[in-house]
C-alpha atoms as a PDB file:
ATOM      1  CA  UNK A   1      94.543  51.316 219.843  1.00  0.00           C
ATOM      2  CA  UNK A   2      91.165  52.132 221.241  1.00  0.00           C
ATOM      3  CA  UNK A   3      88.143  52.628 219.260  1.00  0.00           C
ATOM      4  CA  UNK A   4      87.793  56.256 219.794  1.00  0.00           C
ATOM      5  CA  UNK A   5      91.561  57.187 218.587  1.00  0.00           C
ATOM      6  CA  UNK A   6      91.001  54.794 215.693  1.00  0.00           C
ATOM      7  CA  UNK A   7      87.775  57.187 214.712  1.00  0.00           C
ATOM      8  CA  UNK A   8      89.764  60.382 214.825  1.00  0.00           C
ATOM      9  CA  UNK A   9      92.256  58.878 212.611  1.00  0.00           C
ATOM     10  CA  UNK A  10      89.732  57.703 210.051  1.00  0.00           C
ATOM     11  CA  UNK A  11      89.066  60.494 206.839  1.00  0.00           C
ATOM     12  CA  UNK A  12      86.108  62.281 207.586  1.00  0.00           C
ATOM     13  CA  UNK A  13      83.797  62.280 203.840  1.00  0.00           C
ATOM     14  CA  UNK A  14      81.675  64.838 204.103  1.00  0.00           C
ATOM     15  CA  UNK A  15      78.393  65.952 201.931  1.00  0.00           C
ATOM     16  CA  UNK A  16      78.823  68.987 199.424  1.00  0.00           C
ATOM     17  CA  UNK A  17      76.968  71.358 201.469  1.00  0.00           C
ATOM     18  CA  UNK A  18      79.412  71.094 204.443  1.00  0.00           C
ATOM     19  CA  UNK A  19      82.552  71.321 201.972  1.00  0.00           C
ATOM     20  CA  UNK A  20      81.053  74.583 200.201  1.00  0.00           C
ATOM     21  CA  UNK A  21      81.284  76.303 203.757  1.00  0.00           C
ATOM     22  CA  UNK A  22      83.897  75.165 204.859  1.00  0.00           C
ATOM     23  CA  UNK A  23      86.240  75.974 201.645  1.00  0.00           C
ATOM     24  CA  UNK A  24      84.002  79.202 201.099  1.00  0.00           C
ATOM     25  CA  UNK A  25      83.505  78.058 196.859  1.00  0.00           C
ATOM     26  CA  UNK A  26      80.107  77.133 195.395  1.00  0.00           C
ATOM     27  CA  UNK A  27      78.759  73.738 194.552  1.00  0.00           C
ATOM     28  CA  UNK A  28      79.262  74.490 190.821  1.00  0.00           C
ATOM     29  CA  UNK A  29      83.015  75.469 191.301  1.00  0.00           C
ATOM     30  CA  UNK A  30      83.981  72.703 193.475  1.00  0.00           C
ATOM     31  CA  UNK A  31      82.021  70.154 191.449  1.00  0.00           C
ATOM     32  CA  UNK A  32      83.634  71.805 188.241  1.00  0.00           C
ATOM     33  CA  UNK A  33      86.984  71.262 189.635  1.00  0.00           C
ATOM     34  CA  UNK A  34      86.133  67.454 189.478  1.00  0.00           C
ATOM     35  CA  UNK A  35      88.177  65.503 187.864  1.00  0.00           C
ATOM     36  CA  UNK A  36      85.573  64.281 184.798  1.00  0.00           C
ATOM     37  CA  UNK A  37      85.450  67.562 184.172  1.00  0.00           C
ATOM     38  CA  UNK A  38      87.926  69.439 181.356  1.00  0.00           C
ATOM     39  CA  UNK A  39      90.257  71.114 183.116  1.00  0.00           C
ATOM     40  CA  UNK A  40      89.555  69.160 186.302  1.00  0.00           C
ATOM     41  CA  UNK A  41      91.772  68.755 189.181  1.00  0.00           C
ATOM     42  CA  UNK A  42      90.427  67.225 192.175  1.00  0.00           C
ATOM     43  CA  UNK A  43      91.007  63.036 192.064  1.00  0.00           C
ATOM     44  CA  UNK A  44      88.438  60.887 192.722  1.00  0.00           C
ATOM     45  CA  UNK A  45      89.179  58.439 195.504  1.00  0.00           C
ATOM     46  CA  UNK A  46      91.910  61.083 197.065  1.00  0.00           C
ATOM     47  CA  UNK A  47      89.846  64.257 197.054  1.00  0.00           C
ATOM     48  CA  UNK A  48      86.508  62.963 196.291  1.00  0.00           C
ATOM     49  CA  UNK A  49      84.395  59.648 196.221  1.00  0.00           C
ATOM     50  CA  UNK A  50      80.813  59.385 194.665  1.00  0.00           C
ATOM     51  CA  UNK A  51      78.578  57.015 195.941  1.00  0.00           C
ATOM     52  CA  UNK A  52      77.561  53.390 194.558  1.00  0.00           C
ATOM     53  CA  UNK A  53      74.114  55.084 192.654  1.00  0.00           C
ATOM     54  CA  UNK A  54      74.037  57.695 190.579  1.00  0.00           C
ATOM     55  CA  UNK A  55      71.676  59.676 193.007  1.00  0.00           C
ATOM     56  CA  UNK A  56      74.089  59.459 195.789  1.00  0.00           C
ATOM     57  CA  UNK A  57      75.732  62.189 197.271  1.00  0.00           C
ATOM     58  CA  UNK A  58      78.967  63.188 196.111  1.00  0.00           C
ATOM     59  CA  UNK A  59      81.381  63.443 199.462  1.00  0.00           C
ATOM     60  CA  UNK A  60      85.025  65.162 200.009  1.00  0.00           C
ATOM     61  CA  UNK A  61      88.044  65.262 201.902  1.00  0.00           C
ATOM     62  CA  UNK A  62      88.255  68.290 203.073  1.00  0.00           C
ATOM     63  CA  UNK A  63      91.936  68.153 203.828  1.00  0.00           C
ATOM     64  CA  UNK A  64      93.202  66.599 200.872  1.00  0.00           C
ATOM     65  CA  UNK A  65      90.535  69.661 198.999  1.00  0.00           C
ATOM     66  CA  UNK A  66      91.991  72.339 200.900  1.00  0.00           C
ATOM     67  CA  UNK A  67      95.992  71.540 200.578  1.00  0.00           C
ATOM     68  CA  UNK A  68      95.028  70.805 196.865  1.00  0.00           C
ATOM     69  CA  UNK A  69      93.725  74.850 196.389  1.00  0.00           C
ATOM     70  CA  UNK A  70      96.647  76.064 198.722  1.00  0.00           C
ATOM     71  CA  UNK A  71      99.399  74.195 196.440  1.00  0.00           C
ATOM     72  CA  UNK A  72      97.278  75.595 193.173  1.00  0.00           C
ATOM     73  CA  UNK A  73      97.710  79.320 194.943  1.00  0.00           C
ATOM     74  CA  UNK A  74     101.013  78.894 195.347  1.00  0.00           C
ATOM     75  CA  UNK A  75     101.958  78.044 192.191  1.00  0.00           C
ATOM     76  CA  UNK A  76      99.903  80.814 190.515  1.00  0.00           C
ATOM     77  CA  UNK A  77     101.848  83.315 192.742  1.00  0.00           C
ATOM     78  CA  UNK A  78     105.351  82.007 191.817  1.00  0.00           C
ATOM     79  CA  UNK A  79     103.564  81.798 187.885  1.00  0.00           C
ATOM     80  CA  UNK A  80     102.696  85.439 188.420  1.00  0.00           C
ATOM     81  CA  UNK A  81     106.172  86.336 189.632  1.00  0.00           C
ATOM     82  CA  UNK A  82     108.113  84.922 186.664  1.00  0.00           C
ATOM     83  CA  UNK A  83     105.881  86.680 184.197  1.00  0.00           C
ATOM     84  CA  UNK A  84     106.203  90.006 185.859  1.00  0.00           C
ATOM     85  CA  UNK A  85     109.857  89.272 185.679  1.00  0.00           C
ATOM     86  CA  UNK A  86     109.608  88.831 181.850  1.00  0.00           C
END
C-alpha cells in the first residue's frame, strides 16, 4: 500500500472549532456530551481523545461523532413513536 492511500485511511482528529461546524452544535454542547460529563455519551478514545497536557486541545472523530447523534435521533424517533402509541 502506498503512502498516500495509507493517509486517507488513517482517522482524521480534528480541533473543536472544525467539529462545531461541521456537526452545526456549540463547543459547550459537544463538550457536554463528553463522556466525564453526567449524562455523557461520546467515548473517549472512539469519539474523542484529549491531548497528553491539560492545555491541549481536545480533538474528534468526526465520523464516529456524527453516526453517534444519527443513532441517538433515531432512537428518540422510534421512543417518540411508542409513547404516542400509549
Amino acid at each position: 500500500m502506498d503512502s498516500k492511500r495509507a493517509h486517507k485511511q488513517k482517522k482524521a482528529w480534528v480541533k473543536t472549532a472544525v467539529a462545531i461546524n461541521f456537526l452545526n452544535v456549540s463547543a459547550q454542547t459537544l463538550k457536554r456530551y463528553r463522556s466525564i460529563n453526567e449524562g455523557g455519551f461520546l467515548l473517549e478514545g472512539k469519539h474523542y481523545r484529549s491531548g497528553l497536557h491539560s492545555n491541549s486541545s481536545i480533538l474528534w472523530d468526526l465520523e464516529a461523532v456524527e453516526e453517534e447523534f444519527i443513532h441517538r435521533g433515531l432512537v428518540r424517533v422510534q421512543a417518540d413513536k411508542v409513547l404516542a402509541e400509549v
